[in-house]
C-alpha atoms as a PDB file:
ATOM      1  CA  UNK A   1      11.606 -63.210-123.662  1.00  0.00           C
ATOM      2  CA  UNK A   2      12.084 -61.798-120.238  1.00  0.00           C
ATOM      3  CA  UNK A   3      13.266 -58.353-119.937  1.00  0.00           C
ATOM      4  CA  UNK A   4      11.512 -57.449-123.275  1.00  0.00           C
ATOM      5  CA  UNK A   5       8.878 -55.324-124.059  1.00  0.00           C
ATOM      6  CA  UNK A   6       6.232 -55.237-127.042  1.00  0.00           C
ATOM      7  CA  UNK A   7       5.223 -52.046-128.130  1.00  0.00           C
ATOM      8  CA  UNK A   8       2.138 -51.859-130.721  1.00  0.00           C
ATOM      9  CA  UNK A   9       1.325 -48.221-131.784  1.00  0.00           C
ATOM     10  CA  UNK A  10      -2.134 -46.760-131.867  1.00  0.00           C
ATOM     11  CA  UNK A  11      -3.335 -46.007-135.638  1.00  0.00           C
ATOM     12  CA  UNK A  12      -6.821 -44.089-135.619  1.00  0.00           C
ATOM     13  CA  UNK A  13      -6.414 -41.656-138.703  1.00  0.00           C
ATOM     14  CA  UNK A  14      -5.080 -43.806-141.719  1.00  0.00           C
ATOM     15  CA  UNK A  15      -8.230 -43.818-144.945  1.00  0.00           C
ATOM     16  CA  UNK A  16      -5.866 -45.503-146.919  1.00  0.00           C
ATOM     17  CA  UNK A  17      -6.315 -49.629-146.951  1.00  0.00           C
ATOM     18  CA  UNK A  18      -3.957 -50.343-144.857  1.00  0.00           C
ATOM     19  CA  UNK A  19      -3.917 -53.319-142.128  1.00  0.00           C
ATOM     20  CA  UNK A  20      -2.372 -53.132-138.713  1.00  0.00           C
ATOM     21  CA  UNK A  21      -0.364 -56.630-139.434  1.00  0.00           C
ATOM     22  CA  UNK A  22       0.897 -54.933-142.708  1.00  0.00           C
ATOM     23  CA  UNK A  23       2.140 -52.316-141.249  1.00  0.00           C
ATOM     24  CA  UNK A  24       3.428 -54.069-137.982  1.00  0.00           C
ATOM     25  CA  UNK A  25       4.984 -56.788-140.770  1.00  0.00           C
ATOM     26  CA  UNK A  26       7.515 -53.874-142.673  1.00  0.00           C
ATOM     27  CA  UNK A  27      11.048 -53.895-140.568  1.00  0.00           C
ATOM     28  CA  UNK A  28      12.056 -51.770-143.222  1.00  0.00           C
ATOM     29  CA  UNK A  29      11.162 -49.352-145.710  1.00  0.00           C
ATOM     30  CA  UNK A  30      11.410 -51.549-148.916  1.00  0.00           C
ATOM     31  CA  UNK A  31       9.566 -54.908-146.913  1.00  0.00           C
ATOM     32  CA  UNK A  32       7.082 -52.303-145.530  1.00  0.00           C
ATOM     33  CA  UNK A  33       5.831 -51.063-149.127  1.00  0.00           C
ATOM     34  CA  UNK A  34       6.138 -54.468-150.396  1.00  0.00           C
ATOM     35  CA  UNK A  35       3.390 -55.222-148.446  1.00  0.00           C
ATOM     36  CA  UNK A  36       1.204 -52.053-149.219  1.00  0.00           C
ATOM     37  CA  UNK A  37      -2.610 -52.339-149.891  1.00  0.00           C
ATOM     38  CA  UNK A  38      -4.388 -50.026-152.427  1.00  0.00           C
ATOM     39  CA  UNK A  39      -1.804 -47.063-151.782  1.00  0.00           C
ATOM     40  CA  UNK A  40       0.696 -45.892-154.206  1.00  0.00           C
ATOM     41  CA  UNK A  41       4.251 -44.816-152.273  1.00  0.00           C
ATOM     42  CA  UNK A  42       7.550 -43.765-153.810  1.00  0.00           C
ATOM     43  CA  UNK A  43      10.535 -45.047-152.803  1.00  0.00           C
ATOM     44  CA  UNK A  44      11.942 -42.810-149.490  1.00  0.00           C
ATOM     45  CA  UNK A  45      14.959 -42.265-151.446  1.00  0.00           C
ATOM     46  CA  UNK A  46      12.626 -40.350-154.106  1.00  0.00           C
ATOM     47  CA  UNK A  47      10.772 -38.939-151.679  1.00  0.00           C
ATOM     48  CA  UNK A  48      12.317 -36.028-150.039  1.00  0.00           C
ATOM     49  CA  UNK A  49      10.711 -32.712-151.837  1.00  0.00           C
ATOM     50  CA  UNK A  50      10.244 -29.568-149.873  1.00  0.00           C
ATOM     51  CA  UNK A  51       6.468 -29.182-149.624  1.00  0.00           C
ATOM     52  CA  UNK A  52       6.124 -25.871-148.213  1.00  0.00           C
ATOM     53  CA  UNK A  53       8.723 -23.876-150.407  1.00  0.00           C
ATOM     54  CA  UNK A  54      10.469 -25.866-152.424  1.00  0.00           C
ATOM     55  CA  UNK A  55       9.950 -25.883-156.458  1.00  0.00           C
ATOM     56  CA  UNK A  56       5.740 -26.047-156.218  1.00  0.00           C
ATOM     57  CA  UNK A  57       5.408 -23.689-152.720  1.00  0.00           C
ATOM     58  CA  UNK A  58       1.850 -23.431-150.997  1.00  0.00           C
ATOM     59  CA  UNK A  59       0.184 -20.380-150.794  1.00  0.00           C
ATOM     60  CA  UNK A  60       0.940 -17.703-148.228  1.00  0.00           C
ATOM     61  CA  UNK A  61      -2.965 -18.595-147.236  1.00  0.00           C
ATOM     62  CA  UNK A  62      -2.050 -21.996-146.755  1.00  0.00           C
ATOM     63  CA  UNK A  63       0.482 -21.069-143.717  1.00  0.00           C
ATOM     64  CA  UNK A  64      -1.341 -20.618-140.457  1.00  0.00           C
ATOM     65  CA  UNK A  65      -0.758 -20.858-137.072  1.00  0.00           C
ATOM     66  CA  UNK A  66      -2.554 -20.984-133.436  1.00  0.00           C
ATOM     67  CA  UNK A  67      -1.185 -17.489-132.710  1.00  0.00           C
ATOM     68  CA  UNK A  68       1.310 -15.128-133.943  1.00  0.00           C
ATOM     69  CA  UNK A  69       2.888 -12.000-132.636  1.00  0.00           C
ATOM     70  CA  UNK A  70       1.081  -9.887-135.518  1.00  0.00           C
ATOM     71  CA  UNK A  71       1.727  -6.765-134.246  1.00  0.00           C
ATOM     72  CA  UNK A  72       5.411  -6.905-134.907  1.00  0.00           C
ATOM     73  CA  UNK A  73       4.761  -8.999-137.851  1.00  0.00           C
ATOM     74  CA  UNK A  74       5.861 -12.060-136.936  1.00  0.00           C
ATOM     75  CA  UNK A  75       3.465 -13.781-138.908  1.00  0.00           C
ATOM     76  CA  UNK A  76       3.027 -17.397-140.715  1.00  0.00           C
ATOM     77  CA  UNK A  77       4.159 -16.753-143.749  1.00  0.00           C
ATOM     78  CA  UNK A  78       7.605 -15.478-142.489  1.00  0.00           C
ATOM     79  CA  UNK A  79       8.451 -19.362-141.285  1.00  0.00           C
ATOM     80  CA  UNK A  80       9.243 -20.124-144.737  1.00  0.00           C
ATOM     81  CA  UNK A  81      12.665 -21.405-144.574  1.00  0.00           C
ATOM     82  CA  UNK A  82      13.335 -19.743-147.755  1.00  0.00           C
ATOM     83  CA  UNK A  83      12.872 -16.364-145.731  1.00  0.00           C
ATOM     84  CA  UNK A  84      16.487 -15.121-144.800  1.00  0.00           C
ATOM     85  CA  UNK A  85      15.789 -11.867-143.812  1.00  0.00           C
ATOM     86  CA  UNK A  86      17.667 -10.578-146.542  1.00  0.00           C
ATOM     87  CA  UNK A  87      14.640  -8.092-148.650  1.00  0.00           C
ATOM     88  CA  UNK A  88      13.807  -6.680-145.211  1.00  0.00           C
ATOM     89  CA  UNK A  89      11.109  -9.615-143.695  1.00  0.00           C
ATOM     90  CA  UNK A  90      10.785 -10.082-140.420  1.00  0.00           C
ATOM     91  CA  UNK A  91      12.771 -13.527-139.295  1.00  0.00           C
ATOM     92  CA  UNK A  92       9.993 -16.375-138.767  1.00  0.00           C
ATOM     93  CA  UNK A  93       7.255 -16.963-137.415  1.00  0.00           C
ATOM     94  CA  UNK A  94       7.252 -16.054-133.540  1.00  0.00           C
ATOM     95  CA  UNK A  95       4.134 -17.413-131.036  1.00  0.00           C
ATOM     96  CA  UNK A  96       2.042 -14.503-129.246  1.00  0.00           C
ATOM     97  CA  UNK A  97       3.595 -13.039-126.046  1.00  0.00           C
ATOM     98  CA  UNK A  98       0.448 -13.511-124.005  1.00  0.00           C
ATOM     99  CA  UNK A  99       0.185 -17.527-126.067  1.00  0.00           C
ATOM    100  CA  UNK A 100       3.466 -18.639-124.655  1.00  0.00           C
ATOM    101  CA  UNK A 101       2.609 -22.635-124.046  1.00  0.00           C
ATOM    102  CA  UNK A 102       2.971 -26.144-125.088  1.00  0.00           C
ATOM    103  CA  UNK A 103      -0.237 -26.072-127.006  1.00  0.00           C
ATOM    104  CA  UNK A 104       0.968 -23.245-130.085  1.00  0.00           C
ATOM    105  CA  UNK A 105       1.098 -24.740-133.602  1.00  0.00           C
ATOM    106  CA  UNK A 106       2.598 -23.609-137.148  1.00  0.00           C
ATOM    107  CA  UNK A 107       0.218 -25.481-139.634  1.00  0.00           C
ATOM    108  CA  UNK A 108       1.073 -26.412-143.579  1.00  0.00           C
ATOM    109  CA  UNK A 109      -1.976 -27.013-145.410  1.00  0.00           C
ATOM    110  CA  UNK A 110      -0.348 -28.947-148.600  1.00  0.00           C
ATOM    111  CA  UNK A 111      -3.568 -28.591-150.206  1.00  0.00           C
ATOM    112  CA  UNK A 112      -3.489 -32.716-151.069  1.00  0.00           C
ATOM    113  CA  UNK A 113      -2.722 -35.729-149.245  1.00  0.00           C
ATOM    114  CA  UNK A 114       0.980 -36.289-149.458  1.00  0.00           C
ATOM    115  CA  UNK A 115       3.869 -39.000-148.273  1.00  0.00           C
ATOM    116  CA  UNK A 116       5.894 -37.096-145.250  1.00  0.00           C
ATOM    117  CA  UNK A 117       9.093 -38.133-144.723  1.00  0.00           C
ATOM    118  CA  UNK A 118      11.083 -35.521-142.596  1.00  0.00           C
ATOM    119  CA  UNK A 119      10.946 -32.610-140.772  1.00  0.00           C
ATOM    120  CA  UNK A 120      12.765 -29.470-141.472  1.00  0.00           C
ATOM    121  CA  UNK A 121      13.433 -26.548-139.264  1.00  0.00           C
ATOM    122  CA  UNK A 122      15.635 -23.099-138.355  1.00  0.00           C
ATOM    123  CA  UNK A 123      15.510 -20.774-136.309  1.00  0.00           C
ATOM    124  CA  UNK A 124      14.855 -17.325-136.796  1.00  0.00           C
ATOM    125  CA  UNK A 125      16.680 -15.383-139.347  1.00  0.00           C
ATOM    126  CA  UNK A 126      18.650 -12.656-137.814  1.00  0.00           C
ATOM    127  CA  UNK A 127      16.956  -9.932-139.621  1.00  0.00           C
ATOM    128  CA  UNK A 128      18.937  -6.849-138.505  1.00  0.00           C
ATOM    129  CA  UNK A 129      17.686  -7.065-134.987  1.00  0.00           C
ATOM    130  CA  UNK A 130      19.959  -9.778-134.199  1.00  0.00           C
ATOM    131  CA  UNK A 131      17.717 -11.492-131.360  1.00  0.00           C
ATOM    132  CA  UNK A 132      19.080 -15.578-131.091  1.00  0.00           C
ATOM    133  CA  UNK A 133      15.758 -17.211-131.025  1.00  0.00           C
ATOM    134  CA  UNK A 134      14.461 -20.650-131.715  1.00  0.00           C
ATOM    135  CA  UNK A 135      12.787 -23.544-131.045  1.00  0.00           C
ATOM    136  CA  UNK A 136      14.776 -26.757-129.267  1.00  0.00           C
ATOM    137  CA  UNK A 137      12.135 -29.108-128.998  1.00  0.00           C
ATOM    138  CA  UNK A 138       8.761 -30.260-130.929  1.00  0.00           C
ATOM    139  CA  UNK A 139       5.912 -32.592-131.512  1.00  0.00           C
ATOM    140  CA  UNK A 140       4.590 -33.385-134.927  1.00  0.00           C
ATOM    141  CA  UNK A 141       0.566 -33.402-135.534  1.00  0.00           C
ATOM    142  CA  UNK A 142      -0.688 -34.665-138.737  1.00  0.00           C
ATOM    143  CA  UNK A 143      -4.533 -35.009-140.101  1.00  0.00           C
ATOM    144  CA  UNK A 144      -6.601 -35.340-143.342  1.00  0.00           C
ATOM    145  CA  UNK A 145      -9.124 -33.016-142.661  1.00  0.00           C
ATOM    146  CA  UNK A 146      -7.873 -30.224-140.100  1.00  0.00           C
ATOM    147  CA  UNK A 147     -10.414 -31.906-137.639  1.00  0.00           C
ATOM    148  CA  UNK A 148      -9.264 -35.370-136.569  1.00  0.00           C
ATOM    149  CA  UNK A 149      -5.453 -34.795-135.324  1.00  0.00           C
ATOM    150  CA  UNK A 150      -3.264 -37.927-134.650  1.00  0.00           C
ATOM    151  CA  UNK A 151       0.302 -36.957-132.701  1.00  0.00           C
ATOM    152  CA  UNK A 152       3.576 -38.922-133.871  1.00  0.00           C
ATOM    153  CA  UNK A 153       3.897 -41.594-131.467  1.00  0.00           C
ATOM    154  CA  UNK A 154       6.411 -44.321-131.234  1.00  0.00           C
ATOM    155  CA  UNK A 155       5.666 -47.644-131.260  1.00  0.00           C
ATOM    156  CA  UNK A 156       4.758 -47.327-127.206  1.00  0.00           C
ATOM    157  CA  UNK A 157       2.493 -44.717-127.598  1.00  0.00           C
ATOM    158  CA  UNK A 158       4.611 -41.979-126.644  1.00  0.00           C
ATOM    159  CA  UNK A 159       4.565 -38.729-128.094  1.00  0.00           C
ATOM    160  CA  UNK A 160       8.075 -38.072-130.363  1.00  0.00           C
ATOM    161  CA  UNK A 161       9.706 -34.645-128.866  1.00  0.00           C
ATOM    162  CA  UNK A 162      11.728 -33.781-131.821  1.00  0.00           C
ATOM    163  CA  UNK A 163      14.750 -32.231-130.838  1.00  0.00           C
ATOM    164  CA  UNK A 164      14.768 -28.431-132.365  1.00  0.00           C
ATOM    165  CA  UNK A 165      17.528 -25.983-133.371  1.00  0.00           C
ATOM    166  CA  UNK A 166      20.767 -25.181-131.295  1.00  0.00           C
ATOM    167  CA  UNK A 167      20.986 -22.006-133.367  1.00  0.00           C
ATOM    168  CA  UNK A 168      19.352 -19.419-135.976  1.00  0.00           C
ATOM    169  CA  UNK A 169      19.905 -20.890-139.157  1.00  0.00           C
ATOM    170  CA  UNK A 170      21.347 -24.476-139.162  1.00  0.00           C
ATOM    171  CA  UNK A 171      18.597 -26.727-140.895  1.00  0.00           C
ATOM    172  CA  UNK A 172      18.202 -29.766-138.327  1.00  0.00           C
ATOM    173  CA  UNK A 173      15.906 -32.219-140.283  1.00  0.00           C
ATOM    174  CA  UNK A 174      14.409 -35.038-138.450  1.00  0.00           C
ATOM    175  CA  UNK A 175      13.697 -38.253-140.430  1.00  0.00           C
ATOM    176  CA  UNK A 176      10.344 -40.319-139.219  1.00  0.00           C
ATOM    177  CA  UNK A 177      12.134 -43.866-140.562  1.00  0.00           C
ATOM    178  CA  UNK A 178      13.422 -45.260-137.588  1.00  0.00           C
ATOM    179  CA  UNK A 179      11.683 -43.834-135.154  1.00  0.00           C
ATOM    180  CA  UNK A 180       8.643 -46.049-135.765  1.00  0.00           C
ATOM    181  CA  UNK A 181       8.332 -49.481-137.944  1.00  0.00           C
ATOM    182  CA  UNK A 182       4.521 -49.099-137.460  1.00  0.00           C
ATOM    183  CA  UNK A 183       4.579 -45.472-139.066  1.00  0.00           C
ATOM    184  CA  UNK A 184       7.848 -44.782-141.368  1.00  0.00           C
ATOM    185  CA  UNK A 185       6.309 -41.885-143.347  1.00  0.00           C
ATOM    186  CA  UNK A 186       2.904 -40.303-142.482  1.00  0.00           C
ATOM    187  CA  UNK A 187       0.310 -39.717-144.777  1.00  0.00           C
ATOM    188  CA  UNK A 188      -1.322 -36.290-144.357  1.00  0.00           C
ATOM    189  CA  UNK A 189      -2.943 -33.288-146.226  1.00  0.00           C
ATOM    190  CA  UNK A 190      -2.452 -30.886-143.269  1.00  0.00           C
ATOM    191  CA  UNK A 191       1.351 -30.193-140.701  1.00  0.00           C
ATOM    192  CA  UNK A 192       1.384 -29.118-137.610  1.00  0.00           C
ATOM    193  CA  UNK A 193       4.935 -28.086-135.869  1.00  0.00           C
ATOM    194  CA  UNK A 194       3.916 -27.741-131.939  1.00  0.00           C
ATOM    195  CA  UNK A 195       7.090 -26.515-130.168  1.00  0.00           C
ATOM    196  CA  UNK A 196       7.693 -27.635-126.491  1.00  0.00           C
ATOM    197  CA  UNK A 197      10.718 -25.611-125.905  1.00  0.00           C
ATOM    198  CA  UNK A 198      12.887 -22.648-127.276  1.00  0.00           C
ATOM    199  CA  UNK A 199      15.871 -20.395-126.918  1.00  0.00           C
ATOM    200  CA  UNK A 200      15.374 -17.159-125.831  1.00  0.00           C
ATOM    201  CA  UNK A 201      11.653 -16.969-128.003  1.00  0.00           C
ATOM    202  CA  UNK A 202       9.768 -19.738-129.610  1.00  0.00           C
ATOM    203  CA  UNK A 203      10.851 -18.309-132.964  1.00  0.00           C
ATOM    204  CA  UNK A 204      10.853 -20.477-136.190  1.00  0.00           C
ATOM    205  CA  UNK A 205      10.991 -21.205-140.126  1.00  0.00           C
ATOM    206  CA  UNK A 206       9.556 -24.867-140.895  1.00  0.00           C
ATOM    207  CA  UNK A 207       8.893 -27.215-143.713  1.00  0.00           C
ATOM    208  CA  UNK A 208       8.475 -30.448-144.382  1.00  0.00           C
ATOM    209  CA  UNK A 209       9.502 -33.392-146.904  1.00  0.00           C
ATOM    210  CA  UNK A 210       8.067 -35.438-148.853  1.00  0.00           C
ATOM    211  CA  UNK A 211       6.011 -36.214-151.878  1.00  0.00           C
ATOM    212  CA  UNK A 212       2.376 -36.388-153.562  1.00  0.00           C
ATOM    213  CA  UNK A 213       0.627 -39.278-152.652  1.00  0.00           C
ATOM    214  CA  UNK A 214       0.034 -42.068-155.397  1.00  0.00           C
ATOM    215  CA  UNK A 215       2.877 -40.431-158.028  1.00  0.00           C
END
Protein backbone atom coordinates (compact mmCIF):
# COMPACT_ATOMS: atom_id res chain seq x y z
CA UNK A 1 0.00 0.00 0.00
CA UNK A 2 2.70 2.48 -0.72
CA UNK A 3 1.73 5.93 -1.45
CA UNK A 4 -1.38 5.55 0.82
CA UNK A 5 -2.34 7.06 3.80
CA UNK A 6 -4.72 5.95 6.79
CA UNK A 7 -6.55 8.52 8.36
CA UNK A 8 -8.53 7.59 11.75
CA UNK A 9 -10.51 10.60 13.17
CA UNK A 10 -10.47 11.65 16.78
CA UNK A 11 -14.03 11.03 18.55
CA UNK A 12 -14.03 12.54 22.23
CA UNK A 13 -17.73 13.87 22.55
CA UNK A 14 -20.12 10.99 21.34
CA UNK A 15 -22.63 9.66 24.84
CA UNK A 16 -24.35 7.64 22.54
CA UNK A 17 -23.05 3.71 22.43
CA UNK A 18 -21.25 3.92 19.75
CA UNK A 19 -17.79 2.00 18.96
CA UNK A 20 -14.90 3.41 17.03
CA UNK A 21 -14.84 0.06 14.67
CA UNK A 22 -18.63 0.71 14.08
CA UNK A 23 -18.27 3.76 13.03
CA UNK A 24 -14.88 3.27 11.11
CA UNK A 25 -16.92 -0.05 9.57
CA UNK A 26 -20.01 2.30 7.72
CA UNK A 27 -18.61 3.27 3.98
CA UNK A 28 -21.92 4.51 3.61
CA UNK A 29 -24.84 5.91 5.14
CA UNK A 30 -27.22 2.82 5.01
CA UNK A 31 -24.01 0.14 6.11
CA UNK A 32 -23.10 2.82 8.72
CA UNK A 33 -26.65 2.72 10.58
CA UNK A 34 -26.85 -0.87 9.98
CA UNK A 35 -24.33 -1.19 12.33
CA UNK A 36 -25.67 1.35 15.01
CA UNK A 37 -25.58 0.53 18.80
CA UNK A 38 -28.38 1.73 21.18
CA UNK A 39 -29.10 4.96 18.96
CA UNK A 40 -32.15 5.50 16.98
CA UNK A 41 -31.25 7.45 13.38
CA UNK A 42 -33.55 8.24 10.48
CA UNK A 43 -32.71 7.62 7.25
CA UNK A 44 -30.52 10.92 5.74
CA UNK A 45 -33.01 11.07 3.10
CA UNK A 46 -35.71 11.81 6.00
CA UNK A 47 -33.56 13.76 7.70
CA UNK A 48 -33.17 17.17 6.36
CA UNK A 49 -35.60 19.57 8.62
CA UNK A 50 -34.64 23.13 9.26
CA UNK A 51 -33.91 23.24 12.99
CA UNK A 52 -33.54 26.78 13.59
CA UNK A 53 -36.63 28.18 11.59
CA UNK A 54 -38.21 25.81 9.86
CA UNK A 55 -41.90 24.45 10.89
CA UNK A 56 -40.93 24.00 14.97
CA UNK A 57 -38.32 27.32 15.17
CA UNK A 58 -36.19 27.81 18.48
CA UNK A 59 -36.66 30.60 20.50
CA UNK A 60 -35.20 34.02 19.80
CA UNK A 61 -33.35 33.15 23.38
CA UNK A 62 -32.01 30.19 21.96
CA UNK A 63 -29.86 32.26 19.21
CA UNK A 64 -26.65 33.58 20.65
CA UNK A 65 -23.49 34.50 19.61
CA UNK A 66 -19.75 35.39 20.89
CA UNK A 67 -20.36 39.04 19.92
CA UNK A 68 -22.65 41.09 17.95
CA UNK A 69 -22.64 44.60 16.66
CA UNK A 70 -25.69 45.50 19.09
CA UNK A 71 -25.56 48.91 18.71
CA UNK A 72 -26.74 48.89 15.16
CA UNK A 73 -28.76 45.91 15.89
CA UNK A 74 -27.14 43.41 14.28
CA UNK A 75 -28.07 40.95 16.65
CA UNK A 76 -28.59 36.92 16.82
CA UNK A 77 -31.82 36.64 16.19
CA UNK A 78 -31.59 38.55 12.81
CA UNK A 79 -29.42 35.36 11.30
CA UNK A 80 -32.55 33.60 10.86
CA UNK A 81 -32.57 32.74 7.31
CA UNK A 82 -36.17 33.34 7.28
CA UNK A 83 -35.23 37.14 7.94
CA UNK A 84 -35.33 38.93 4.43
CA UNK A 85 -35.29 42.25 5.43
CA UNK A 86 -38.55 42.75 4.11
CA UNK A 87 -40.79 44.15 7.69
CA UNK A 88 -37.86 46.51 8.26
CA UNK A 89 -35.09 44.00 10.32
CA UNK A 90 -31.83 44.59 10.16
CA UNK A 91 -30.04 41.88 7.59
CA UNK A 92 -28.22 39.12 9.87
CA UNK A 93 -26.32 38.76 12.31
CA UNK A 94 -22.97 40.87 11.94
CA UNK A 95 -19.69 40.12 14.50
CA UNK A 96 -18.56 43.26 16.72
CA UNK A 97 -16.26 45.81 14.98
CA UNK A 98 -13.68 45.74 17.75
CA UNK A 99 -14.35 41.27 17.72
CA UNK A 100 -13.22 40.97 14.17
CA UNK A 101 -11.29 37.32 14.39
CA UNK A 102 -11.25 33.71 13.69
CA UNK A 103 -12.54 32.88 17.10
CA UNK A 104 -16.50 34.65 16.69
CA UNK A 105 -19.36 32.12 16.81
CA UNK A 106 -23.28 32.18 15.95
CA UNK A 107 -24.64 29.40 18.35
CA UNK A 108 -28.20 27.32 17.89
CA UNK A 109 -29.23 25.90 21.04
CA UNK A 110 -31.90 23.19 19.58
CA UNK A 111 -32.98 22.72 23.00
CA UNK A 112 -32.54 18.56 22.47
CA UNK A 113 -30.04 16.38 21.08
CA UNK A 114 -30.68 16.11 17.39
CA UNK A 115 -29.21 14.19 14.04
CA UNK A 116 -27.29 17.14 11.92
CA UNK A 117 -27.01 16.61 8.57
CA UNK A 118 -26.14 19.94 6.69
CA UNK A 119 -25.29 23.26 6.99
CA UNK A 120 -27.21 26.15 5.72
CA UNK A 121 -26.14 29.68 5.17
CA UNK A 122 -26.71 33.41 3.36
CA UNK A 123 -25.48 36.25 3.54
CA UNK A 124 -26.88 39.29 4.71
CA UNK A 125 -30.17 40.46 3.51
CA UNK A 126 -29.89 43.69 1.75
CA UNK A 127 -32.14 45.53 4.01
CA UNK A 128 -32.36 48.97 2.34
CA UNK A 129 -28.79 49.79 3.09
CA UNK A 130 -27.59 47.69 0.39
CA UNK A 131 -24.04 46.79 1.99
CA UNK A 132 -22.76 43.15 0.07
CA UNK A 133 -21.65 41.34 3.10
CA UNK A 134 -21.04 37.76 4.00
CA UNK A 135 -19.25 35.10 5.16
CA UNK A 136 -16.92 32.82 2.55
CA UNK A 137 -15.52 30.46 4.79
CA UNK A 138 -16.42 28.46 8.19
CA UNK A 139 -15.79 25.82 10.75
CA UNK A 140 -18.53 23.85 12.38
CA UNK A 141 -18.43 23.29 16.41
CA UNK A 142 -20.84 20.95 17.88
CA UNK A 143 -21.39 19.85 21.79
CA UNK A 144 -23.98 18.31 24.19
CA UNK A 145 -23.64 20.50 26.89
CA UNK A 146 -22.30 24.07 25.71
CA UNK A 147 -19.06 23.05 27.67
CA UNK A 148 -17.19 20.23 25.93
CA UNK A 149 -16.82 21.51 22.11
CA UNK A 150 -15.59 18.97 19.44
CA UNK A 151 -14.65 20.83 15.82
CA UNK A 152 -15.68 18.89 12.49
CA UNK A 153 -12.66 17.17 11.50
CA UNK A 154 -12.02 14.90 8.63
CA UNK A 155 -10.91 11.69 8.92
CA UNK A 156 -7.06 13.22 9.34
CA UNK A 157 -7.85 15.36 11.96
CA UNK A 158 -8.14 18.43 10.13
CA UNK A 159 -10.48 21.02 10.80
CA UNK A 160 -13.39 21.22 7.74
CA UNK A 161 -13.30 25.07 6.41
CA UNK A 162 -16.67 25.11 4.92
CA UNK A 163 -16.72 27.16 2.03
CA UNK A 164 -19.32 30.25 2.72
CA UNK A 165 -21.46 32.47 0.47
CA UNK A 166 -20.29 34.18 -2.87
CA UNK A 167 -23.24 36.52 -2.39
CA UNK A 168 -26.21 37.98 -0.10
CA UNK A 169 -28.84 35.61 -0.43
CA UNK A 170 -27.98 32.36 -2.33
CA UNK A 171 -28.47 29.44 0.29
CA UNK A 172 -25.07 27.36 -0.07
CA UNK A 173 -25.77 24.22 2.11
CA UNK A 174 -22.94 22.02 2.96
CA UNK A 175 -23.70 18.29 3.48
CA UNK A 176 -21.38 16.44 6.34
CA UNK A 177 -21.85 12.82 4.27
CA UNK A 178 -18.85 12.58 2.43
CA UNK A 179 -16.72 14.56 4.02
CA UNK A 180 -16.11 12.01 6.79
CA UNK A 181 -17.05 8.04 6.91
CA UNK A 182 -16.09 8.22 10.64
CA UNK A 183 -18.71 11.13 11.28
CA UNK A 184 -21.62 11.32 8.46
CA UNK A 185 -24.11 13.28 10.62
CA UNK A 186 -23.22 14.75 14.07
CA UNK A 187 -25.13 14.33 16.99
CA UNK A 188 -25.51 17.55 19.00
CA UNK A 189 -27.92 19.64 21.24
CA UNK A 190 -25.96 22.90 20.71
CA UNK A 191 -24.39 24.71 16.73
CA UNK A 192 -21.82 26.73 16.45
CA UNK A 193 -21.09 28.57 12.88
CA UNK A 194 -17.34 30.08 13.42
CA UNK A 195 -16.58 32.08 10.25
CA UNK A 196 -12.89 32.27 9.03
CA UNK A 197 -13.46 34.63 6.26
CA UNK A 198 -16.00 37.17 4.70
CA UNK A 199 -16.85 39.67 2.03
CA UNK A 200 -16.74 43.03 2.82
CA UNK A 201 -18.22 42.18 6.78
CA UNK A 202 -18.57 38.89 8.46
CA UNK A 203 -22.33 39.25 8.02
CA UNK A 204 -24.69 36.16 8.14
CA UNK A 205 -28.18 34.22 8.41
CA UNK A 206 -27.55 30.39 9.42
CA UNK A 207 -29.37 27.21 10.11
CA UNK A 208 -28.93 23.91 10.17
CA UNK A 209 -30.57 20.41 9.09
CA UNK A 210 -31.53 17.73 10.47
CA UNK A 211 -33.80 15.84 12.77
CA UNK A 212 -34.72 14.82 16.53
CA UNK A 213 -32.70 12.23 17.74
CA UNK A 214 -34.32 8.66 18.30
CA UNK A 215 -37.76 9.61 16.07
Amino acid sequence: MSGSILCVATITSYTEAMTRRQLAAGTSWNLWVSQKNSVSVPDIQQCQNLLVSGNNPIPDSHITASSSFAMFGFTPQHSRLTNDASSGTLGGWAVDGGSINTNQWLQFDLGSKHVITAVVTKGRALDGHNHYQWVTSYKLHFSSDAVTWTTYQTECGSDVVFQGNTDTNTLKQNTLQGLNKMMPVIFARYVRINPQTFHNYPTMRGDVLGCVLGT
